[in-house]
Protein backbone atom coordinates (compact mmCIF):
# COMPACT_ATOMS: atom_id res chain seq x y z
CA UNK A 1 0.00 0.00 0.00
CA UNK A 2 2.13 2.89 -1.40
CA UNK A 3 -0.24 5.43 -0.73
CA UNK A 4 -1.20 7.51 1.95
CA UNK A 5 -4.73 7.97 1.00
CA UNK A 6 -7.32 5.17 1.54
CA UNK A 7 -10.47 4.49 -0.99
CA UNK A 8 -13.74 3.07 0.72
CA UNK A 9 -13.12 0.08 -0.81
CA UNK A 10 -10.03 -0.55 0.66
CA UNK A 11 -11.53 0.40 3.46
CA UNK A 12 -14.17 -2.15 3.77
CA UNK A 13 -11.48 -4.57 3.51
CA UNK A 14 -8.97 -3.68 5.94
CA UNK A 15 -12.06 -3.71 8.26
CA UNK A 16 -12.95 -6.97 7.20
CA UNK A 17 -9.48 -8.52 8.10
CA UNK A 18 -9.79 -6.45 11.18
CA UNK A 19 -12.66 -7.69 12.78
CA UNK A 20 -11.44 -11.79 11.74
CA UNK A 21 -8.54 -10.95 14.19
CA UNK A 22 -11.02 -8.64 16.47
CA UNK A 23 -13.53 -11.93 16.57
CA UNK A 24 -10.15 -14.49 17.41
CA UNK A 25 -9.49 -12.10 20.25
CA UNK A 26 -13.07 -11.60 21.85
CA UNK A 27 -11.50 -7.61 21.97
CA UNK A 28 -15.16 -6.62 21.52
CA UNK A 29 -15.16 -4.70 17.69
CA UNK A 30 -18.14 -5.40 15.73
CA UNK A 31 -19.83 -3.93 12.42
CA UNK A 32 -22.54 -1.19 12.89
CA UNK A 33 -24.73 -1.01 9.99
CA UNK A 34 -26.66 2.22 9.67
CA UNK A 35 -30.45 1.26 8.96
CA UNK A 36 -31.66 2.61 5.75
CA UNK A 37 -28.14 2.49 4.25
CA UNK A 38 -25.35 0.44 3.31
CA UNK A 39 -22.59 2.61 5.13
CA UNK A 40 -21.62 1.00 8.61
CA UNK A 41 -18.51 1.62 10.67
CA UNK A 42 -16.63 -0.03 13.78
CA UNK A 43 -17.77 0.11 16.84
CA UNK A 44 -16.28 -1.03 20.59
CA UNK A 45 -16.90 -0.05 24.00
CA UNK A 46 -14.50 0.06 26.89
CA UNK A 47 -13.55 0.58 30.48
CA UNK A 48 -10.85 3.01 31.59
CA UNK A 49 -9.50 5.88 33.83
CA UNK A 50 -10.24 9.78 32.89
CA UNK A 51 -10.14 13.04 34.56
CA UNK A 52 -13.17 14.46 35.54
CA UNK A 53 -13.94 17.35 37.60
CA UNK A 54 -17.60 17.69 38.40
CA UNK A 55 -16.81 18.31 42.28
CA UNK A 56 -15.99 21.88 41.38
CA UNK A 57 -18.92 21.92 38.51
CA UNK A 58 -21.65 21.23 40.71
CA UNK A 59 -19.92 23.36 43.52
CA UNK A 60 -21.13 26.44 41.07
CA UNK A 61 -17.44 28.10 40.00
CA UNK A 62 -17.16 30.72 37.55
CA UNK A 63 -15.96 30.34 34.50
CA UNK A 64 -12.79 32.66 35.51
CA UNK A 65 -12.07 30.14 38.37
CA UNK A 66 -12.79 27.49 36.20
CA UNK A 67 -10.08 27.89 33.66
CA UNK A 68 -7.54 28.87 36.08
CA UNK A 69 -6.44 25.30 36.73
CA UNK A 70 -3.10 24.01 38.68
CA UNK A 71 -0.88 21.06 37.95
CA UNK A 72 1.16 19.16 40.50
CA UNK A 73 4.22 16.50 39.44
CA UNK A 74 4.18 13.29 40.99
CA UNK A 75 7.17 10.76 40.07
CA UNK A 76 7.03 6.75 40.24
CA UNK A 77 8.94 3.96 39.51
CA UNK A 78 8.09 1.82 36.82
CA UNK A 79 8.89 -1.80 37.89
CA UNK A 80 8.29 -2.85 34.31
CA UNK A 81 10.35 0.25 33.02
CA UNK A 82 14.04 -1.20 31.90
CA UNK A 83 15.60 1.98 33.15
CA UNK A 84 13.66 1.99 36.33
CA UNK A 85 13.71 5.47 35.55
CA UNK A 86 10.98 7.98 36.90
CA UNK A 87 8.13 8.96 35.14
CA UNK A 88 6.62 12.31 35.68
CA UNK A 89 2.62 11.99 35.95
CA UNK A 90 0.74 16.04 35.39
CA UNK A 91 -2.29 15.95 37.76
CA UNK A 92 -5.22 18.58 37.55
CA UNK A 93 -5.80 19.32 41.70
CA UNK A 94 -8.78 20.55 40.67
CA UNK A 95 -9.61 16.80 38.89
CA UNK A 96 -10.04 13.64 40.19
CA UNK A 97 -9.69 10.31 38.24
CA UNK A 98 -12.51 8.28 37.77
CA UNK A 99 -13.83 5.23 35.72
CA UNK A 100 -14.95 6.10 32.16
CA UNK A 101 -16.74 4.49 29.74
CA UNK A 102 -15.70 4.99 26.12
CA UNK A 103 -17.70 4.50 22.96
CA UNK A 104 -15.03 3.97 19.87
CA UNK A 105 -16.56 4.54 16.09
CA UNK A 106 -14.32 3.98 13.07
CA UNK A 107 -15.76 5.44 9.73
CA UNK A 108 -14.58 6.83 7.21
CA UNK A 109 -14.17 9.99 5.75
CA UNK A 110 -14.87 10.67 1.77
CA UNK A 111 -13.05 13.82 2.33
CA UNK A 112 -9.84 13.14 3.28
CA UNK A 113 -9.91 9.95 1.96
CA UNK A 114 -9.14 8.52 5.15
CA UNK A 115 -10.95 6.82 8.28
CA UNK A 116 -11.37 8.92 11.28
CA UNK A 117 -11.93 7.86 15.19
CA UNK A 118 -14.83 9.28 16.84
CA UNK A 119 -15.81 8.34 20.40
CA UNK A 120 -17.51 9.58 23.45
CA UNK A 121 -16.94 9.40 27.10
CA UNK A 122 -18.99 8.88 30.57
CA UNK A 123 -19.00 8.49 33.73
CA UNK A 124 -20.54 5.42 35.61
CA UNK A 125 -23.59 7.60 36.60
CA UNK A 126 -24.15 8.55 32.86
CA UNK A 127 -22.56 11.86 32.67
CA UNK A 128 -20.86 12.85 29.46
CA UNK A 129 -17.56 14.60 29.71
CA UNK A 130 -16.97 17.67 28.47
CA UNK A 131 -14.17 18.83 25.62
CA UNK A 132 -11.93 20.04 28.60
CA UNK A 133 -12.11 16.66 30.66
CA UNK A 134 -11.69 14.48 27.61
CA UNK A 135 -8.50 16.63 27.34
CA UNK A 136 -7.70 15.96 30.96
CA UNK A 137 -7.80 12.58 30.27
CA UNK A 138 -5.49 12.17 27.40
CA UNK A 139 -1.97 11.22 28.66
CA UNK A 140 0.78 14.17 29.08
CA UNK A 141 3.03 12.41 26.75
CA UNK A 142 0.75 13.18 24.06
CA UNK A 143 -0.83 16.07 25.72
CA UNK A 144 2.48 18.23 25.38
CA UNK A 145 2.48 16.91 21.59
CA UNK A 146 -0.78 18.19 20.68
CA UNK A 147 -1.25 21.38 23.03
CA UNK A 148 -0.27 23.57 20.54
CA UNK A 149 -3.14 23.16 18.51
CA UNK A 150 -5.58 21.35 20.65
CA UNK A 151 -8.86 22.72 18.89
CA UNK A 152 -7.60 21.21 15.62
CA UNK A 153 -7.36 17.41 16.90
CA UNK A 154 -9.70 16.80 19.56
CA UNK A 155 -13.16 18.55 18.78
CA UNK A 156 -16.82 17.79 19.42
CA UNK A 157 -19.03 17.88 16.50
CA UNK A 158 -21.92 15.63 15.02
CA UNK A 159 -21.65 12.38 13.55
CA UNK A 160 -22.40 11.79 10.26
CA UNK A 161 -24.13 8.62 10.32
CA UNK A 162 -25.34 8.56 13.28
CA UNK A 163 -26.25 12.44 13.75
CA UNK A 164 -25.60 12.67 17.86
CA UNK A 165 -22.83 14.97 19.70
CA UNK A 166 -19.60 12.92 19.26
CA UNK A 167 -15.77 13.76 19.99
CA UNK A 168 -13.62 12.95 17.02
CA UNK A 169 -9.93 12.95 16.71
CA UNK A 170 -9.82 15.74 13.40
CA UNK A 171 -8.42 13.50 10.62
CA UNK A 172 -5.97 16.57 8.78
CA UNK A 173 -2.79 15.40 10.63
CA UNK A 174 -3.30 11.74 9.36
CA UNK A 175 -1.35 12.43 5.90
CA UNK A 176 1.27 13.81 7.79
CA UNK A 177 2.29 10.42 10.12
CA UNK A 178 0.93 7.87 7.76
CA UNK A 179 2.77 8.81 5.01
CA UNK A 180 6.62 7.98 6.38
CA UNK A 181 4.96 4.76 7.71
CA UNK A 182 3.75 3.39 4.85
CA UNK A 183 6.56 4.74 2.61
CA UNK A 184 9.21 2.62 4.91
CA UNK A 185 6.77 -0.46 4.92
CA UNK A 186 7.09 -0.23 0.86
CA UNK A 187 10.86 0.11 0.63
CA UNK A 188 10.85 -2.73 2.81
CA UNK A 189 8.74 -4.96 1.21
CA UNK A 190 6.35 -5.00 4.95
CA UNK A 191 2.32 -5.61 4.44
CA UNK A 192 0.19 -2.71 6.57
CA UNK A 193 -3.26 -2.97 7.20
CA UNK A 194 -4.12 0.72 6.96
CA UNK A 195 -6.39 0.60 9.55
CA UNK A 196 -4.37 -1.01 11.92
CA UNK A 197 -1.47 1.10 11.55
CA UNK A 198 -3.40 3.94 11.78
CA UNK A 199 -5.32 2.78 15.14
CA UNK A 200 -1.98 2.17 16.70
CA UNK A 201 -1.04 5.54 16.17
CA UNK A 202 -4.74 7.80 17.10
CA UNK A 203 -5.98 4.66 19.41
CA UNK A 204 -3.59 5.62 22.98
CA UNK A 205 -4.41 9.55 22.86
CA UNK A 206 -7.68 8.51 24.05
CA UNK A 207 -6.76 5.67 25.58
CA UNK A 208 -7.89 3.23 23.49
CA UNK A 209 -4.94 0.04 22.74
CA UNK A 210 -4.61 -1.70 20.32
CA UNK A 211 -2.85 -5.19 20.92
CA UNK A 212 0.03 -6.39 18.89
CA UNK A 213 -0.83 -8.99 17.03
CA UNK A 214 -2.84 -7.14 15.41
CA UNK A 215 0.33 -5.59 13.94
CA UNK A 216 1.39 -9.22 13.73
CA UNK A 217 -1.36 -10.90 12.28
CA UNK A 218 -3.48 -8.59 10.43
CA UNK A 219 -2.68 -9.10 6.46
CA UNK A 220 -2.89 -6.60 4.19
CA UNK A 221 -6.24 -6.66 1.90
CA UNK A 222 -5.11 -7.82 -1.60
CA UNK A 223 -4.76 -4.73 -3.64
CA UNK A 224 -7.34 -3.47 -5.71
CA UNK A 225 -5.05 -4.13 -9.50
CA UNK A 226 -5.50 -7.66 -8.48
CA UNK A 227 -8.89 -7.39 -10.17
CA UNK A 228 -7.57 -5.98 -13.34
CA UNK A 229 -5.59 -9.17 -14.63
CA UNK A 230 -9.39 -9.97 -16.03
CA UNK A 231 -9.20 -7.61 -18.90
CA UNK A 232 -5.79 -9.19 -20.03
CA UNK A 233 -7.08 -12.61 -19.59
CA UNK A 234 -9.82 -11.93 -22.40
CA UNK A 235 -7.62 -9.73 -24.46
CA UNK A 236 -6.33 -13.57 -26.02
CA UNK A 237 -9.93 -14.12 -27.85
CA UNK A 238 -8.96 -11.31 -30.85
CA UNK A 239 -6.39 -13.20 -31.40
CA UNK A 240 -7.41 -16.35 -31.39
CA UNK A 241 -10.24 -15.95 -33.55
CA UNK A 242 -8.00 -13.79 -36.43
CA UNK A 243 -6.55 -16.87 -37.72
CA UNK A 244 -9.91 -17.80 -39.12
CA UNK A 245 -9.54 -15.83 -42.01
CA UNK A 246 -6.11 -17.37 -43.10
CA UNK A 247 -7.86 -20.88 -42.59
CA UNK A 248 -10.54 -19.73 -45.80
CA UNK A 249 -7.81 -18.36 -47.72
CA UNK A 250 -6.20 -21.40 -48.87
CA UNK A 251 -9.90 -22.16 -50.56
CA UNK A 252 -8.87 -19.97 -53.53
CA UNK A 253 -6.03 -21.33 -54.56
CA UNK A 254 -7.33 -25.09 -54.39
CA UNK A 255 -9.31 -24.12 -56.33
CA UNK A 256 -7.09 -22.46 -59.39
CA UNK A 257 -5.23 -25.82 -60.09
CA UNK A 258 -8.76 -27.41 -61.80
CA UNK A 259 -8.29 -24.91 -64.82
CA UNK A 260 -4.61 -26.87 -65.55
CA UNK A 261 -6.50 -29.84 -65.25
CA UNK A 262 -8.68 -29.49 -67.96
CA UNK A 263 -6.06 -27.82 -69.90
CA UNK A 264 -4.25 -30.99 -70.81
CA UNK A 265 -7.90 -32.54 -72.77
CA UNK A 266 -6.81 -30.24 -76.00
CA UNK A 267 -3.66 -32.00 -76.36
CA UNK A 268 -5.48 -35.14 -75.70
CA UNK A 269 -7.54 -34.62 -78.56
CA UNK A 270 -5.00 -32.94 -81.17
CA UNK A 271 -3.46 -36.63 -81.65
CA UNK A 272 -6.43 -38.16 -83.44
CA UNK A 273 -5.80 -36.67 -86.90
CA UNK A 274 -2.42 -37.84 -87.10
CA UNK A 275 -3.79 -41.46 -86.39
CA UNK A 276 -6.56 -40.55 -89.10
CA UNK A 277 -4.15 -39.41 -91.87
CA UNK A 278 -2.78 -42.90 -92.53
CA UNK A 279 -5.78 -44.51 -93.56
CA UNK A 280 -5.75 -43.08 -97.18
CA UNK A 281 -2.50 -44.66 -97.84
CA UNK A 282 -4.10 -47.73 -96.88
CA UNK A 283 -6.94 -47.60 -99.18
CA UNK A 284 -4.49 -46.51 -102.00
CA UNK A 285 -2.69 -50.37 -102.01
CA UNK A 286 -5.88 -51.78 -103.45
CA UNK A 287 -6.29 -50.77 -106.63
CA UNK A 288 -2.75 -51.35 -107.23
């Protein structure tokens, strides 16, 4: 797959091979089809940790108060970490962490030729989060990545198919990784599964993971020129069928030989008067 852009067949296909490995896993993906239509798009749901801060909310703060917001470090040792090296942790005091429940969709997008993540968070008790807690929750590490233009990744807008308040992960940065990652995968002869590549990439800013084997295990979806070898495979009938008119042509000339043979019955003939002529000698002896 040398190109960065995906069509919506492709698509369908690296979905397809998606949800065999999805289905081997039990990891809970399954096919939403939109009723009245034939577009669909992945869906999951999940369990995990985010940042909300409805204490202060329902304690009534202003706005002012509200975006004024402190950050304490905290360090820990990873026992899994190689380097048992300390890893800094940015806390919100004003936030507290908290079980979420996350709604992934996977569709994709005609316009950018590409599929895009939407999802949608809540608490236990039902509440959605808002923009600014969904950005609470997404780790630091990527935080400090994407802080500079926050408005243009994560923003809350409608879905298209499904037409209800969603958070979506803007897909106009996904040219911009995708395309080293599939250009090294083609100079070294590697098969990507779009969609899994690309999963493994948007997937952990919201916390969503994406196992490795599907790296491992996922195939690549046979590439759409396969389907063109049927045009050469009937391009052989033209000429097949063209030496049908050499075949007739040798009629003609089998038949131009019977003119010789009928030639010859003049020469035939032409002998008879010499065989003729000697009969008046003959009838000459007798009166002598």
């Amino acid at each position: 797959m040398s190109s960065c852009f995906l069509d919506e067949e492709t698509f369908c296909q690296c979905c397809q091979l998606f949800l065999q490995h999805s289905h081997s896993l039990c990891d809970g993906w399954s096919w939403e089809q939109v009723k009245g239509s034939e577009e669909g798009y992945l869906r999951k749901t999940a369990l995990g940790t985010g940042r909300t801060r409805c204490n202060q909310d329902q304690q009534g703060t202003s706005s002012d108060q509200h975006q004024e917001r402190t950050f304490s470090l905290s360090f820990h040792n990873d026992d899994d970490d190689e380097d048992d090296g300390a890893v800094c942790c940015i806390q919100e005091e004003n936030s507290s962490s908290s079980v979420v429940q996350y709604e992934y969709h996977i569709l994709y997008s005609c316009s950018y030729q590409t599929p895009v993540l939407y999802f949608r968070a809540s608490t236990l008790e039902g509440r959605s989060l808002c923009l600014e807690e969904v950005w609470d929750s997404v780790h630091p590490n990527y935080r400090q990545r994407l802080q500079h233009r926050p408005w243009d990744t994560i923003t809350q807008q409608e879905h298209p198919l499904l037409g209800q308040s969603f958070f979506v992960l803007h897909p106009c940065r996904t040219e911009e990784f995708m395309k080293p990652v599939l250009k090294a995968a083609l100079e070294e002869h590697r098969q990507v599964n779009y969609i899994v590549t690309w999963l493994s990439v948007v997937g952990p800013v919201v916390g969503l993971d994406v196992p490795l084997s599907y790296c491992t295990q996922v195939p690549e979806p046979p590439h759409t020129p396969s389907s063109s070898p049927q045009p050469p495979s009937s391009s052989p009938q033209p000429p097949s069928s063209s030496p049908q008119p050499p075949s007739s042509s040798p009629q003609p000339p089998s038949s131009s030989p019977q003119p010789p043979s009928s030639s010859p019955q003049p020469p035939s003939s032409s002998p008879q008067p010499p065989s003729s002529s000697p009969q008046p000698p003959a009838l000459g002896t007798k009166p002598g």
